[in-house]
Each structure stands twice: as C-alpha cells, then as structure tokens.
Protein backbone atom coordinates (compact mmCIF):
# COMPACT_ATOMS: atom_id res chain seq x y z
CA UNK A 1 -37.38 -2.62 -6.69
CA UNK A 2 -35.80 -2.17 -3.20
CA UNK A 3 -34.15 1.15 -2.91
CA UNK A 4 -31.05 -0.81 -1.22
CA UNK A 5 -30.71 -3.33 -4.01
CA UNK A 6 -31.03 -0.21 -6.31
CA UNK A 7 -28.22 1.33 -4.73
CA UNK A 8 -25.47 -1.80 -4.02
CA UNK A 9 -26.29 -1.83 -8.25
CA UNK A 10 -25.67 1.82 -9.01
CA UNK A 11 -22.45 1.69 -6.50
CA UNK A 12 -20.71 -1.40 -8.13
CA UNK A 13 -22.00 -0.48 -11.53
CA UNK A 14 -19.42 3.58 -11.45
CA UNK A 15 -16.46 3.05 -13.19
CA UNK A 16 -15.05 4.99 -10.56
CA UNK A 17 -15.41 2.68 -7.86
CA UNK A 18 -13.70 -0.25 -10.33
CA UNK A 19 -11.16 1.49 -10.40
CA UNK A 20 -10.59 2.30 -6.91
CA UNK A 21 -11.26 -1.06 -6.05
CA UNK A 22 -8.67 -2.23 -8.57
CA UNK A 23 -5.99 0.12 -7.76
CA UNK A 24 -6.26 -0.96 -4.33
CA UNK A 25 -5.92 -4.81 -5.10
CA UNK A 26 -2.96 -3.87 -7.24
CA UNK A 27 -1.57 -2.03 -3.90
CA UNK A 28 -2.14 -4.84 -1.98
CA UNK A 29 -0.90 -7.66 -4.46
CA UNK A 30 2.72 -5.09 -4.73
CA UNK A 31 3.05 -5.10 -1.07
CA UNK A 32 2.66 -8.88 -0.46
CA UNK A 33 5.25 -9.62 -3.40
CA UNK A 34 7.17 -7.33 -2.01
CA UNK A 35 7.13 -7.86 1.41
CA UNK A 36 8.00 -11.81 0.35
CA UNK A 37 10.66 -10.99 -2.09
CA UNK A 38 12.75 -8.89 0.69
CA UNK A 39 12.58 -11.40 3.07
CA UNK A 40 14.25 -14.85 4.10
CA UNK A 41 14.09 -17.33 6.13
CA UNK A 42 17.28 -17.67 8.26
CA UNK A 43 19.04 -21.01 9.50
CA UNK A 44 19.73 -21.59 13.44
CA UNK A 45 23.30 -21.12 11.70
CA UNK A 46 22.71 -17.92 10.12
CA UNK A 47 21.49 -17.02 14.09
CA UNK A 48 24.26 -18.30 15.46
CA UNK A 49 26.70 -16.23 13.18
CA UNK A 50 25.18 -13.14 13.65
CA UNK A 51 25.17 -13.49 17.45
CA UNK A 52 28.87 -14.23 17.08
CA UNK A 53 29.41 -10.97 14.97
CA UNK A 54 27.22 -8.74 17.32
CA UNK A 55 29.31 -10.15 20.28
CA UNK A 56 32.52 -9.35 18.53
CA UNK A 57 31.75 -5.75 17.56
CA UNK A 58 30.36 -5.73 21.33
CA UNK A 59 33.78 -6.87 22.47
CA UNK A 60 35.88 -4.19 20.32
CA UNK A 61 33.57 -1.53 21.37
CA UNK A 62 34.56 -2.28 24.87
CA UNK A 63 38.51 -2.23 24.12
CA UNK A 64 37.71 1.10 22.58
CA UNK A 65 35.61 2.77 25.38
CA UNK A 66 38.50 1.33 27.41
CA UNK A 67 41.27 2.90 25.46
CA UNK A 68 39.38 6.50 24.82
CA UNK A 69 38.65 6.12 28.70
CA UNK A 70 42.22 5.64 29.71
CA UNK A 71 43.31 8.84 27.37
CA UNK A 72 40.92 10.57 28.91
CA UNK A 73 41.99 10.05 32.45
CA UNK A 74 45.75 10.92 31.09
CA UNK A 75 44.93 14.05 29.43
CA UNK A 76 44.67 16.52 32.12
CA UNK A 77 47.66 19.29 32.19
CA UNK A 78 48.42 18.13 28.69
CA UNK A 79 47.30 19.86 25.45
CA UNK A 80 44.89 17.01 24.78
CA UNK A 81 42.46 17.65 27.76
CA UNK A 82 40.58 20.03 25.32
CA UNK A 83 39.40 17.16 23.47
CA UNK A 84 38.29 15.37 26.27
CA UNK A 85 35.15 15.82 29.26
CA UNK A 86 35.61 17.17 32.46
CA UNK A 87 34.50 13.84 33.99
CA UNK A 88 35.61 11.15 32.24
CA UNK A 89 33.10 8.62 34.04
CA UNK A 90 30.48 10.33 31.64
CA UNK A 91 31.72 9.24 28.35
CA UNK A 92 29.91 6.18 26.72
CA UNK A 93 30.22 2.92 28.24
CA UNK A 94 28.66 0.12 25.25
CA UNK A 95 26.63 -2.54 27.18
CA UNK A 96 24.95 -5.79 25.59
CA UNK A 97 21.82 -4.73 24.66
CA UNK A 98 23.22 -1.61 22.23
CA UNK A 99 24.22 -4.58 19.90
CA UNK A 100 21.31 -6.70 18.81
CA UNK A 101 22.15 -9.47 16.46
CA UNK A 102 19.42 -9.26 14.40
CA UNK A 103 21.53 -6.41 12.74
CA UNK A 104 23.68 -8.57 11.23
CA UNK A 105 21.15 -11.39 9.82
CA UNK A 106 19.36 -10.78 6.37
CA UNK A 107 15.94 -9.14 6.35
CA UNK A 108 13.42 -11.67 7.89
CA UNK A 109 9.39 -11.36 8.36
CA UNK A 110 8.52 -11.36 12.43
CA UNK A 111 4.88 -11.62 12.60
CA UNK A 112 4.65 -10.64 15.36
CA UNK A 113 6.58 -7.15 15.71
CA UNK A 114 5.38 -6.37 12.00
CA UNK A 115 2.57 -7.06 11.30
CA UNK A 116 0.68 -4.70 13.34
CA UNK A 117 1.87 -1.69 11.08
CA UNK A 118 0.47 -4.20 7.85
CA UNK A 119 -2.79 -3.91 9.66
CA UNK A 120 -2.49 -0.11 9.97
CA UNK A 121 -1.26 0.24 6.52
CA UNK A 122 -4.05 -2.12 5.05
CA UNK A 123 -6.71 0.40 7.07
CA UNK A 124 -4.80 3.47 5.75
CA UNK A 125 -5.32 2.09 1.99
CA UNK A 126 -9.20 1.40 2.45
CA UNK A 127 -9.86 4.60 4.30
CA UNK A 128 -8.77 6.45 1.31
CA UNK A 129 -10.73 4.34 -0.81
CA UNK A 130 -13.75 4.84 1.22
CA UNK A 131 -13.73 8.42 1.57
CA UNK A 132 -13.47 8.41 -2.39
CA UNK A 133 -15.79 6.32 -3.29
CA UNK A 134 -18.20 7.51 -0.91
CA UNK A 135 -17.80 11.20 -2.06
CA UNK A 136 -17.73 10.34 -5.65
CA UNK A 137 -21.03 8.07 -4.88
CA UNK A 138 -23.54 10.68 -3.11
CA UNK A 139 -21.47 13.73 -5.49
CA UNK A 140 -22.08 12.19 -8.99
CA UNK A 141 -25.41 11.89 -8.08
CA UNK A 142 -25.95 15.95 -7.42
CA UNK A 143 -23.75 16.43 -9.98
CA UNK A 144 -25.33 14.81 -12.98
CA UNK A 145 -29.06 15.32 -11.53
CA UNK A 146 -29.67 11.67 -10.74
CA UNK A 147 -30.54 12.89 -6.85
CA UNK A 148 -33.44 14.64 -8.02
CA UNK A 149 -35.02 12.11 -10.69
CA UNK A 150 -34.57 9.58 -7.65
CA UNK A 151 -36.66 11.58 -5.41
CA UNK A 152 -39.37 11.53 -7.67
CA UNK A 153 -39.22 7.54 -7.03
CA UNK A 154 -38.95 7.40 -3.54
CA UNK A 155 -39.58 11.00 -1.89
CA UNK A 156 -38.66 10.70 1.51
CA UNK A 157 -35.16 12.85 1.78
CA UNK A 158 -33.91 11.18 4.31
CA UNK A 159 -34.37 7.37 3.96
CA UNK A 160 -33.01 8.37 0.10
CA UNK A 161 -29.68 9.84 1.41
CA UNK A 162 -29.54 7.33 4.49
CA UNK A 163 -29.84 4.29 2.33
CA UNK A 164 -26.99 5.31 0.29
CA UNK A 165 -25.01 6.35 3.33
CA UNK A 166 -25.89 2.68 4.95
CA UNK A 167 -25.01 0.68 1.53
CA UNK A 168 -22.08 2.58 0.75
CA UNK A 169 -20.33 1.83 4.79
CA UNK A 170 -22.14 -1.79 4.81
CA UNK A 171 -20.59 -3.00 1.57
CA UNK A 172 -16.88 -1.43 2.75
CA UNK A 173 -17.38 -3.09 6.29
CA UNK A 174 -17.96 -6.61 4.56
CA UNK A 175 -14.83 -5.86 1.52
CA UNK A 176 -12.73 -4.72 4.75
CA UNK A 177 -13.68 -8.10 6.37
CA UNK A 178 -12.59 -9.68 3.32
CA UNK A 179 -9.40 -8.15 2.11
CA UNK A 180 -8.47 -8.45 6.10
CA UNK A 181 -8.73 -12.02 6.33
CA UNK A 182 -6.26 -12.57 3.00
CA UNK A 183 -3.91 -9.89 4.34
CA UNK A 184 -3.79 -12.03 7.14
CA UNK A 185 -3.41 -15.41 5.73
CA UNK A 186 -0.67 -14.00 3.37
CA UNK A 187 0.92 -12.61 5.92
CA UNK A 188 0.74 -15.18 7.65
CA UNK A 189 2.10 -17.54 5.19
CA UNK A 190 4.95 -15.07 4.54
CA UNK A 191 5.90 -15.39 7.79
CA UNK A 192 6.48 -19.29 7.95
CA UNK A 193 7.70 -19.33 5.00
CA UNK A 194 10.54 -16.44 4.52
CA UNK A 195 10.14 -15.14 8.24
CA UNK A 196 9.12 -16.78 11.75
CA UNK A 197 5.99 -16.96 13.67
CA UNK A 198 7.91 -17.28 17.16
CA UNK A 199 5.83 -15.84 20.14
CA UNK A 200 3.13 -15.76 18.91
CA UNK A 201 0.54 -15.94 21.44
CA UNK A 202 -3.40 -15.93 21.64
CA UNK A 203 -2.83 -12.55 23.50
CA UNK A 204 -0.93 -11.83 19.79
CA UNK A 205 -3.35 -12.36 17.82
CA UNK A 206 -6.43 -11.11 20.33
CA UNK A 207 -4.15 -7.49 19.99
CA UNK A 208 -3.67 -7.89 16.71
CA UNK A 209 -7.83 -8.54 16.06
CA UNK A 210 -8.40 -5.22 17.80
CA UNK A 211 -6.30 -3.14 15.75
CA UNK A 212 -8.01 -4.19 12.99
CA UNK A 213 -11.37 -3.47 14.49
CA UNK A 214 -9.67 -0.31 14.93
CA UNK A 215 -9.04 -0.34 11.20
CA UNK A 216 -12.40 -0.79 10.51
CA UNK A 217 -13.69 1.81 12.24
CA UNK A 218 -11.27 4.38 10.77
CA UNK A 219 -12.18 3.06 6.97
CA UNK A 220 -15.91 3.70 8.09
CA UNK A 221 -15.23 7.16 9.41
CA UNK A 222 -13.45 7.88 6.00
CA UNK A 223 -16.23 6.55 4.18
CA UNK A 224 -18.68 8.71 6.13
CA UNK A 225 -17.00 12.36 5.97
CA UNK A 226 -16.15 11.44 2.51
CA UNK A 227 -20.12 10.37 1.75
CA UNK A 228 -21.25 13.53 4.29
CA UNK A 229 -19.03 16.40 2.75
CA UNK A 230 -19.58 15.46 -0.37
CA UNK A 231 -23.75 15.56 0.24
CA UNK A 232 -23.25 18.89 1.67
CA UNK A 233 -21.73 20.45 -1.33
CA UNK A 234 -23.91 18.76 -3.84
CA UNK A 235 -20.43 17.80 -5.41
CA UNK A 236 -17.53 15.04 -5.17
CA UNK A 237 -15.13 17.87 -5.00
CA UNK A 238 -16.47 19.47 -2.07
CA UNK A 239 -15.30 16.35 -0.40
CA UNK A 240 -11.75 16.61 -1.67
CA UNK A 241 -11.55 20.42 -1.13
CA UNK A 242 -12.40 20.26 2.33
CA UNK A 243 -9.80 17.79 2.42
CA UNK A 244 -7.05 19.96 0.68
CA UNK A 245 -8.34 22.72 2.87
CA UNK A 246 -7.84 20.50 5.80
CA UNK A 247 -4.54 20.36 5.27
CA UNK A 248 -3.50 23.46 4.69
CA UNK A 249 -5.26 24.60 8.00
CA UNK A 250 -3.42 21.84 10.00
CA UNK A 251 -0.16 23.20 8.39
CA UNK A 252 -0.79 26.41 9.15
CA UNK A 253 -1.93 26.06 13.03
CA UNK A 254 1.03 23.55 13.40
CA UNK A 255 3.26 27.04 12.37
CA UNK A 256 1.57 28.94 14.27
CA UNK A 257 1.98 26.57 17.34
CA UNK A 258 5.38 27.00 17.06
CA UNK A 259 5.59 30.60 16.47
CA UNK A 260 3.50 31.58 19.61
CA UNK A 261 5.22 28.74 21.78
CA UNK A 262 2.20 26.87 22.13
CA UNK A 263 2.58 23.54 24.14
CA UNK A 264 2.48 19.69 22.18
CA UNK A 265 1.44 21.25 18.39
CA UNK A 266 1.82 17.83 16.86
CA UNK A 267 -1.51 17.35 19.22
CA UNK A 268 -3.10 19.53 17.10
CA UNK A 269 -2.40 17.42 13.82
CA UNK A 270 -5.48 15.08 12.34
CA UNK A 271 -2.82 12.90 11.14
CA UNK A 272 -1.71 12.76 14.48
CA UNK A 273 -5.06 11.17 16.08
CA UNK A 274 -5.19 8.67 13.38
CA UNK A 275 -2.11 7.22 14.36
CA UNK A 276 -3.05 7.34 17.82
CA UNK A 277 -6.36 5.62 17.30
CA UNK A 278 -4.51 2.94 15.48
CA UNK A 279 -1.50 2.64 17.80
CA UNK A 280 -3.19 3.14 21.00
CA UNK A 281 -1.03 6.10 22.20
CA UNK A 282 1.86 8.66 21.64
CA UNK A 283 3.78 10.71 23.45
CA UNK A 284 3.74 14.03 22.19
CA UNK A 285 7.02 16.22 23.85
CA UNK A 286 7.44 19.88 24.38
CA UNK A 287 10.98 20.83 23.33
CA UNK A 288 10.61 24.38 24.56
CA UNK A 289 10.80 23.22 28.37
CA UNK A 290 13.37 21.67 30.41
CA UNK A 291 13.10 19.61 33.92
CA UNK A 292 16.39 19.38 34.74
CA UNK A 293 17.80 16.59 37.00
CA UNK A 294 21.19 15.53 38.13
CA UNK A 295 20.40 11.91 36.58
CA UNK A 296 18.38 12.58 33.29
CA UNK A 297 19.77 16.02 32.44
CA UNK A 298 17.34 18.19 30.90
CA UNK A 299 14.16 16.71 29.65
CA UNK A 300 10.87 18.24 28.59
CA UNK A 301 7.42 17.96 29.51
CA UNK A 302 5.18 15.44 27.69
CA UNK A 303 1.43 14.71 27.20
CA UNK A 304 0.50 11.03 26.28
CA UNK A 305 -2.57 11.23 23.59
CA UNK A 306 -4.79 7.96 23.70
CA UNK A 307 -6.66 5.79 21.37
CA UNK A 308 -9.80 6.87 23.81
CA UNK A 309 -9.69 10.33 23.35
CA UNK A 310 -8.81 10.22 19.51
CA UNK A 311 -11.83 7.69 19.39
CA UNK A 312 -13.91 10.54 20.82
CA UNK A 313 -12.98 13.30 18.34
CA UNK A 314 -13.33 10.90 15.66
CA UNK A 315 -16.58 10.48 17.14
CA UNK A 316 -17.77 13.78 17.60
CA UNK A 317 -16.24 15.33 13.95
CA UNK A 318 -18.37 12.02 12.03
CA UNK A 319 -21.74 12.83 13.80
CA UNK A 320 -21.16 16.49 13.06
CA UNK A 321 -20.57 16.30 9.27
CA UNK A 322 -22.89 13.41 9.08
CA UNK A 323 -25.67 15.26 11.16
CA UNK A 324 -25.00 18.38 8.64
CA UNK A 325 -25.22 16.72 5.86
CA UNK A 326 -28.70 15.22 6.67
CA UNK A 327 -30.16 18.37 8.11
CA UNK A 328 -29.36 20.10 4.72
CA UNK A 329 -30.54 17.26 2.99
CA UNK A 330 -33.78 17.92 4.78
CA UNK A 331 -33.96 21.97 4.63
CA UNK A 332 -32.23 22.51 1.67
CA UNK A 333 -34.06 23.08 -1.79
CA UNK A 334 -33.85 20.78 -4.53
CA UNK A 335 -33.74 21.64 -7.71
C-alpha cells in the first residue's frame, strides 16, 4: 500500500481530527448566520435620511463650537476664564468629515471594507486547527507506539516522518482552498443581499486574493510547528506546552520591555507578526518619547513592522523547528 494513501487514511480516520474539522464548520456556519442576521440592506431613502441627520448634528455642533467660542473670547478678567484656554483659537472646531452618515444607518455588510478581516479571521480559525491536528497526528503516533510498528514497514526515518508532514499540510492546503472559496461566495452573497458590493474593483478582489494566500501560508506554518513540536517531544502535548510556554514568555518580555524602557515592545509580540503578515503592516509607537513641534504637539517615535519582515521570521522559526524535528527524528533512538 502507498505510505501516502496509508497516511491521508489514518489522518481522516482520528476522531480527533472529526472533531476539529466539525467544530470548525460549526464556527464558520455561526459566523455566516450571524454576520447575515445583523445586517440589512438599506434603501437610497434610508441613505438619504441618515445624510440629513449627520448634516444636522454637523450643523448644531457648529452653533455650539460657535457659542463655547464666543464665551471663551468673553471670559478673560471674569471668574469664568479658569474654565476656559489661554487661546481660544485652539478649542475644537467640528468639520464635515467628523460626522459620517453611515453612523446613523442600520448595520449593513460592505464587502469591500469587511471582508478582508473575514479572510483573516477564516485563516486564524484553520491555523488553530492545523497546528492541532498536526500535533495530535505525528503525537498519537509516539504516544500509543504506532511510530515504531510503522518503521518496521517502511524503515527509512525520514521519508516516514516527511510523508506525514507532506499529507498532513497538502490535505489542509486543498480544505483551506475549499472552505475559502464558500467563505467567499457567502460572503459574497451576504453582501448583495443584506449589504452592498459598491467599489468593488478587480484591484479589490486581486488584494483581497493575496490576503488569503497570506492565509494560507499562516494555516501551513501552524500546521508545521504544530506537526514539528509535537515530533520533537514524542507527544501531542509537547506541541501545546511549547505553546502555553510561548505565551507566558511573550508576556513576560512584553513586562519587561516596559520595565527597562525598551523601545516598540509590542514588536516583540508573536501575535503581533501575525497580524502584520496578514495586514501588511503596523505601526508600532514608543510612548516614552516625545518630538515636539509647534504644529503636532508632542508625538513619539514609531517603527512600521512589514508583512516582509514578519514573512521572514515566520520563515526562519518553521525551518528551525521543522529542521529539529527531522534531525532528531534521524539521531534520536527509537524505542
């Protein structure tokens, strides 16, 4: 029998991975209800009486301003000036834009400005199902001593542990595939039916294709630490202490950071890069400095972290733990 059908049978046969598989549907099915429940599709007169409302709480903001501004000016010598800035030309002046109508319409579905975070979310959901699955996969078989009868089979180490890596990230990469295309086309058909699908563009949709190729590579680097740690502990729950551990290290150095005055600490958060990766960049701020100008005031020094450089790290920590978990697969004593 071919060792790759043997293992696409022994992965889809766990319970554990129906289960993950099904709690994830069951994720996905509660977000599309909900997501079409909360939303509506609004009438060009529902538009037009919101922009009426935003205009009017735009026009008694200005009498306002206007009447605080004029106290303001009048104050000076009086007990009142207290209450009021030196300069009165520096107190709030509404414009426009600070009163978008879309505040006053009911919830609608913009395809466009939402459903990039769907894509992220969907990724999010099927990383953690990867990194599961894959641990549980390579750790039941240490565990219960099914590694070592299937050596006896096929003895080469490597092409044993490689084919289960390689079945384990091929069969996520083609369910990712999947479960993207009907998150799009529900999506999608929650959007013309209880939102809007204005603006969108083939430069849209060309975006929105490479975040979810961005997805996809995040659910396969899940899938791979979760596979790798899990190999090099002979156990599922290395895979999920080293995740615990993780986080209780990223805590810690993020506390640290801020006791020692140590420049951008969320920079130092894994979190952090995966929402980079998937957003393309952040700006991460250092509240402990100040560039003062006359115009701006004080502001303080930022660093922009890029999808590039997460990409790298990514990178770099997945050939590591992968590369580990092979070489100890190789040198390593079974038994």
């Amino acid at each position: 029998m071919s060792l790759v059908r043997a293992e696409t049978r022994r992965l889809f046969r766990r319970r554990f991975t129906s289960v993950i598989l099904s709690g994830v549907l069951l994720i996905m099915a509660a977000v599309i209800v909900g997501t079409f429940l909360s939303n509506k599709q609004v009438t060009d007169s529902e538009v037009a009486s919101a922009k009426a409302q935003a205009t009017r709480e735009y026009q008694q903001a200005v009498q306002s301003a206007e009447l605080d501004k004029a106290k303001c000016l009048a104050a000076p010598g009086t007990p009142d000036a207290a209450n009021w800035p030196a300069n009165c030309d520096d107190m709030w002046t509404p414009t426009q834009e600070e009163f978008d109508y879309t505040w006053y319409m009911a919830e609608t579905f913009d395809l466009r400005s939402e459903y990039a975070d769907m894509i992220t979310l969907l990724a999010v959901l099927l990383a953690s199902a990867a990194f599961l699955i894959g641990a549980s996969f390579v750790g039941s078989e240490w565990n219960s001593g099914g590694m070592m009868n299937l050596l006896l089979w096929r003895p080469k180490r490597l092409q044993v542990l490689g084919t289960k890596l390689a079945v384990v990230l091929g069969w996520f990469t083609g369910l990712s595939l999947l479960l993207g295309a009907v998150w799009t086309g529900a999506f999608l058909l929650i959007a013309e039916t209880r939102g809007t699908t204005a603006r969108m563009t083939s430069g849209v949709w060309q975006s929105f294709g490479l975040t979810g190729l961005r997805g996809l590579a995040l659910i396969v680097v899940a899938g791979a630490l979760g596979f790798a740690l899990a190999s090099l502990g002979r156990h599922t729950g290395m895979a999920l202490g080293a995740l615990v551990g993780l986080g209780a290290l990223q805590i810690g150095v993020y506390i640290m950071a801020g006791l020692v005055g140590a420049k951008y600490a969320e920079a130092w958060l894994a979190p952090m890069w995966g929402f980079v990766w998937m957003y393309k960049e952040y700006v991460v701020e250092d509240y402990n400095s100040c560039n003062f100008s006359s115009n701006g005031g004080c502001t303080p020094d930022t660093f922009t972290m890029t999808w590039q450089t997460a990409g790298i790290g990514m990178a770099v920590v997945t050939v590591l733990v992968v590369g580990a978990a092979m070489w100890s697969m190789r040198r390593r004593d079974i038994s």
